[in-house]
Protein backbone atom coordinates (compact mmCIF):
# COMPACT_ATOMS: atom_id res chain seq x y z
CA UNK A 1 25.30 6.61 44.63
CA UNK A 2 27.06 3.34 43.32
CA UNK A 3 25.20 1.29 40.82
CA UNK A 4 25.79 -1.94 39.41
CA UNK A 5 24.56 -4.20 36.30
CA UNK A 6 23.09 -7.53 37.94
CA UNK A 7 23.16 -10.79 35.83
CA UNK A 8 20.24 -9.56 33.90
CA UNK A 9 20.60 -6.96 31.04
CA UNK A 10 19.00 -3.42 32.29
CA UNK A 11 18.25 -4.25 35.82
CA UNK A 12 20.61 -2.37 38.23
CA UNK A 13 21.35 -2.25 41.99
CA UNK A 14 21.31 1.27 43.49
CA UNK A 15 23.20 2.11 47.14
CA UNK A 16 22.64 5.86 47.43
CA UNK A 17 24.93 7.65 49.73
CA UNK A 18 24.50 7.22 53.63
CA UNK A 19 25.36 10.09 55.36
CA UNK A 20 25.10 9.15 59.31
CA UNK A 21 25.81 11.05 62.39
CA UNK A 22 25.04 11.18 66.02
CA UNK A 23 21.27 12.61 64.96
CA UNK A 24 20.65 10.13 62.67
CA UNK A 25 21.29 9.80 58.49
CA UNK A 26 20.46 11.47 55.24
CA UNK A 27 20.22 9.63 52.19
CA UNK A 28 19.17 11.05 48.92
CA UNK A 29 16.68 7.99 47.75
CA UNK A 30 16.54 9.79 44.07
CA UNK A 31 17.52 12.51 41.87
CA UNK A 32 16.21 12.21 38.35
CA UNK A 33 19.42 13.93 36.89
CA UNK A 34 21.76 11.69 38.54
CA UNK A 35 19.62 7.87 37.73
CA UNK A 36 19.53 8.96 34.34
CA UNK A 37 23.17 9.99 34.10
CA UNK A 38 24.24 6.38 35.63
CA UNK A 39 22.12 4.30 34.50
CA UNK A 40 22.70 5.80 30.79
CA UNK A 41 19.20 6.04 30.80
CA UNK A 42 16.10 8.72 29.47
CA UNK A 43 13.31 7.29 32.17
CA UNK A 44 10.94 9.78 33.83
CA UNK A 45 8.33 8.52 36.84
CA UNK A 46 5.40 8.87 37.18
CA UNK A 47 3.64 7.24 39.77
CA UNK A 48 4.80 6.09 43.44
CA UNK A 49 3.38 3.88 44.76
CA UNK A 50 4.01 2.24 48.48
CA UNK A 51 2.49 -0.72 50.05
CA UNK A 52 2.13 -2.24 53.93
CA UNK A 53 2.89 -5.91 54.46
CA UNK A 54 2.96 -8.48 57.57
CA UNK A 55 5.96 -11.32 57.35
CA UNK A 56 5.02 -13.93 54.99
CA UNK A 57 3.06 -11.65 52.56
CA UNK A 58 4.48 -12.87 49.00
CA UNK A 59 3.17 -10.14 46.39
CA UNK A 60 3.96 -11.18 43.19
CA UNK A 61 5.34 -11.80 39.91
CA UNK A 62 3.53 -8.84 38.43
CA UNK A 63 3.83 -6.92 35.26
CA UNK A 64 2.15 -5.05 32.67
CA UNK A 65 2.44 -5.70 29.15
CA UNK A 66 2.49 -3.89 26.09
CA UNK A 67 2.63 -0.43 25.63
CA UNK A 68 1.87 -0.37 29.39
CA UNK A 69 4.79 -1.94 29.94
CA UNK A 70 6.14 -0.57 33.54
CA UNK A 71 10.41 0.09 34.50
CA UNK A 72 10.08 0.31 38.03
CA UNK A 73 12.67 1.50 40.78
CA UNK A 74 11.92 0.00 44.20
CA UNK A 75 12.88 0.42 47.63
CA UNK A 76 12.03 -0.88 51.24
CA UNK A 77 11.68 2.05 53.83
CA UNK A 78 10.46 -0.13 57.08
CA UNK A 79 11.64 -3.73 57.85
CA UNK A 80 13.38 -6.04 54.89
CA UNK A 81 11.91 -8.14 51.82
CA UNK A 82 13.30 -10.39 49.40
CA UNK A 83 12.86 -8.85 46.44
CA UNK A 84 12.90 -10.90 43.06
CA UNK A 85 13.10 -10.13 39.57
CA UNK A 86 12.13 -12.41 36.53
CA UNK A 87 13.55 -11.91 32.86
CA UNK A 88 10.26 -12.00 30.53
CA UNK A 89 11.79 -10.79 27.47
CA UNK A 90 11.58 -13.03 24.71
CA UNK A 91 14.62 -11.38 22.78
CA UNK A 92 16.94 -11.44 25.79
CA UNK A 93 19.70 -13.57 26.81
CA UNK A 94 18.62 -14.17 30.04
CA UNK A 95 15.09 -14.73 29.09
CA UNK A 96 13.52 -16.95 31.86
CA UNK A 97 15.84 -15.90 34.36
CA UNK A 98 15.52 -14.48 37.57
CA UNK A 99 17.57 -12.80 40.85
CA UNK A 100 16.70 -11.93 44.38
CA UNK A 101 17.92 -9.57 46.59
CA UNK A 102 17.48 -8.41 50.20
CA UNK A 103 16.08 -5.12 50.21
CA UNK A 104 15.79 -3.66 53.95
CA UNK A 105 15.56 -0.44 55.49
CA UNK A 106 19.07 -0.96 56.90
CA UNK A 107 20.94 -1.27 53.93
CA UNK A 108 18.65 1.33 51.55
CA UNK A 109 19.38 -0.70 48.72
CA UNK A 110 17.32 -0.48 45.08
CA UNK A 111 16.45 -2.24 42.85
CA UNK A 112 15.88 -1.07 39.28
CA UNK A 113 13.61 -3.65 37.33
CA UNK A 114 13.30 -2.43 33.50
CA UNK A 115 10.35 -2.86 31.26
CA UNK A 116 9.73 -6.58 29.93
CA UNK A 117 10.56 -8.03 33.76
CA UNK A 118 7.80 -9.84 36.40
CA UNK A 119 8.75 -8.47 39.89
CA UNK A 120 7.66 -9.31 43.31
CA UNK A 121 8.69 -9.80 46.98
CA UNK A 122 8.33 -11.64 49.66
CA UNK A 123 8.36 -9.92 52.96
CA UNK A 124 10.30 -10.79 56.27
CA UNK A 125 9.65 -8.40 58.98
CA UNK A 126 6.00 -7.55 60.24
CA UNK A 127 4.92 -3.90 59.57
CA UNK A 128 7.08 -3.66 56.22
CA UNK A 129 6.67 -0.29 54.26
CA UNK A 130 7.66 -1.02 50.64
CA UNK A 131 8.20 1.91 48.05
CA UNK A 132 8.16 1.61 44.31
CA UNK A 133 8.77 4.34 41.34
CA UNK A 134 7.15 3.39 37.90
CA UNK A 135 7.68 5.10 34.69
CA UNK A 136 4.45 4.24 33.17
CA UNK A 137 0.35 4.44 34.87
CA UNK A 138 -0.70 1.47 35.93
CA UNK A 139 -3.44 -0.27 33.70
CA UNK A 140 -5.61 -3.38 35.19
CA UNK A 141 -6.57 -4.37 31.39
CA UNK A 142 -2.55 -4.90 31.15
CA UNK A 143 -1.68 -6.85 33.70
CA UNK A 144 0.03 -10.04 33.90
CA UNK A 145 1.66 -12.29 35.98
CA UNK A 146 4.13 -16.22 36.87
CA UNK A 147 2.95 -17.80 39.54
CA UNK A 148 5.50 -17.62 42.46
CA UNK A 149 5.94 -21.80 42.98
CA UNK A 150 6.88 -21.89 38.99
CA UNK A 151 9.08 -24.59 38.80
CA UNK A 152 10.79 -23.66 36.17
CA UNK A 153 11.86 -20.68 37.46
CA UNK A 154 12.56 -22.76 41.09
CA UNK A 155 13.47 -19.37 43.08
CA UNK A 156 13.66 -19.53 46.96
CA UNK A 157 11.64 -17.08 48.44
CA UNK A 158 13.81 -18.06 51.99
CA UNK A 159 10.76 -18.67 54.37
CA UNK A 160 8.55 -22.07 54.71
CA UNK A 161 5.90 -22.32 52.00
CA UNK A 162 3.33 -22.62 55.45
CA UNK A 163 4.37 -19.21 56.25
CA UNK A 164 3.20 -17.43 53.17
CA UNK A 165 0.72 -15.39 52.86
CA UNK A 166 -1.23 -14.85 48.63
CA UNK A 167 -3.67 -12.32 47.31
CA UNK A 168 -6.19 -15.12 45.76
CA UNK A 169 -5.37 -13.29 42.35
CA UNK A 170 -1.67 -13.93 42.82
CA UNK A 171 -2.39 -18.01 43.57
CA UNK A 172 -4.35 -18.59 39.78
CA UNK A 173 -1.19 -17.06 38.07
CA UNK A 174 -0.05 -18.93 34.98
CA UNK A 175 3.15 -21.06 35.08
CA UNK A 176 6.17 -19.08 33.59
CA UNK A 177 5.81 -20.79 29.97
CA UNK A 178 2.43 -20.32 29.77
CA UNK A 179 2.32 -16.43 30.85
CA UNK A 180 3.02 -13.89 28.24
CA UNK A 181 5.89 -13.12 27.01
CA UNK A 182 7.47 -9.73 26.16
């Protein structure tokens, strides 16, 4: 497993180990001992959750706040998604910040997205499985959210705005500086 520090403080991208052969591959997706150990962090998960998408469904920017703040430690195991993660921690220096990445089920690539962060994803094959690890129970009186057109935060989500497809929840999202702030 190879891990590396994106721009943002605390969120890391994971490539496990591919081991391939004529029969197909093995990957380990996660070993608690080993995150821990390169990540020089203490984090134990406790829920997975996994979700089913068409291309064009844009879920997203989530989080919870306070003490229900959630790390999370995601993954796509059918098709591909552009993932995105948005800085929402007051204290940091790259509050209001944000990067995406292509997460597919080719390249097995994660995406650790700490506490304090929105997160969402856009997806770009039909029949997408998406897989997510949080270290904290989800909690509906916590949630929050940035609308995904902030312009302020300007990120391309790479398809046409005609082809998206929004929760109604997701489209009444506050812009970034008026969503709370961690």
């Amino acid at each position: 497993m190879t891990v590396k520090e994106t721009k943002l403080k605390g969120c890391y991208v994971i490539q496990p180990s591919i081991f391939s052969d004529k029969r197909g591959y093995f990957i380990e997706s996660f070993n608690q001992k080993t995150f821990n150990s390169k990540l020089n962090l203490d984090i134990s998960f406790v829920q997975d959750n996994e979700s089913q998408s068409s291309k064009g469904v844009l879920r997203g920017l989530h989080y919870q706040s306070g003490i229900y703040a959630q790390a999370k430690l995601v993954r796509v195991v059918k098709g591909s998604v552009l993932d995105v993660a948005v800085d929402m921690r007051l204290d940091s220096e790259t509050f209001g910040e944000h990067i995406s990445i292509e997460l597919t089920e080719a390249n097995k690539t994660q995406l650790f997205v700490p506490r304090g962060f929105a997160h969402g994803f856009i997806v770009l094959e039909d029949e997408t499985i998406f897989s997510y690890k949080c270290d904290n129970f989800y909690n509906k009186e916590s949630e929050a959210g940035v609308i995904y057109n902030d312009t302020d935060l300007n990120i391309n989500w790479q398809l046409p705005v005609s082809d998206f497809i929004l929760s109604e929840k997701d489209l009444v999202l506050p812009q970034f500086k008026n969503a709370e702030k961690c």
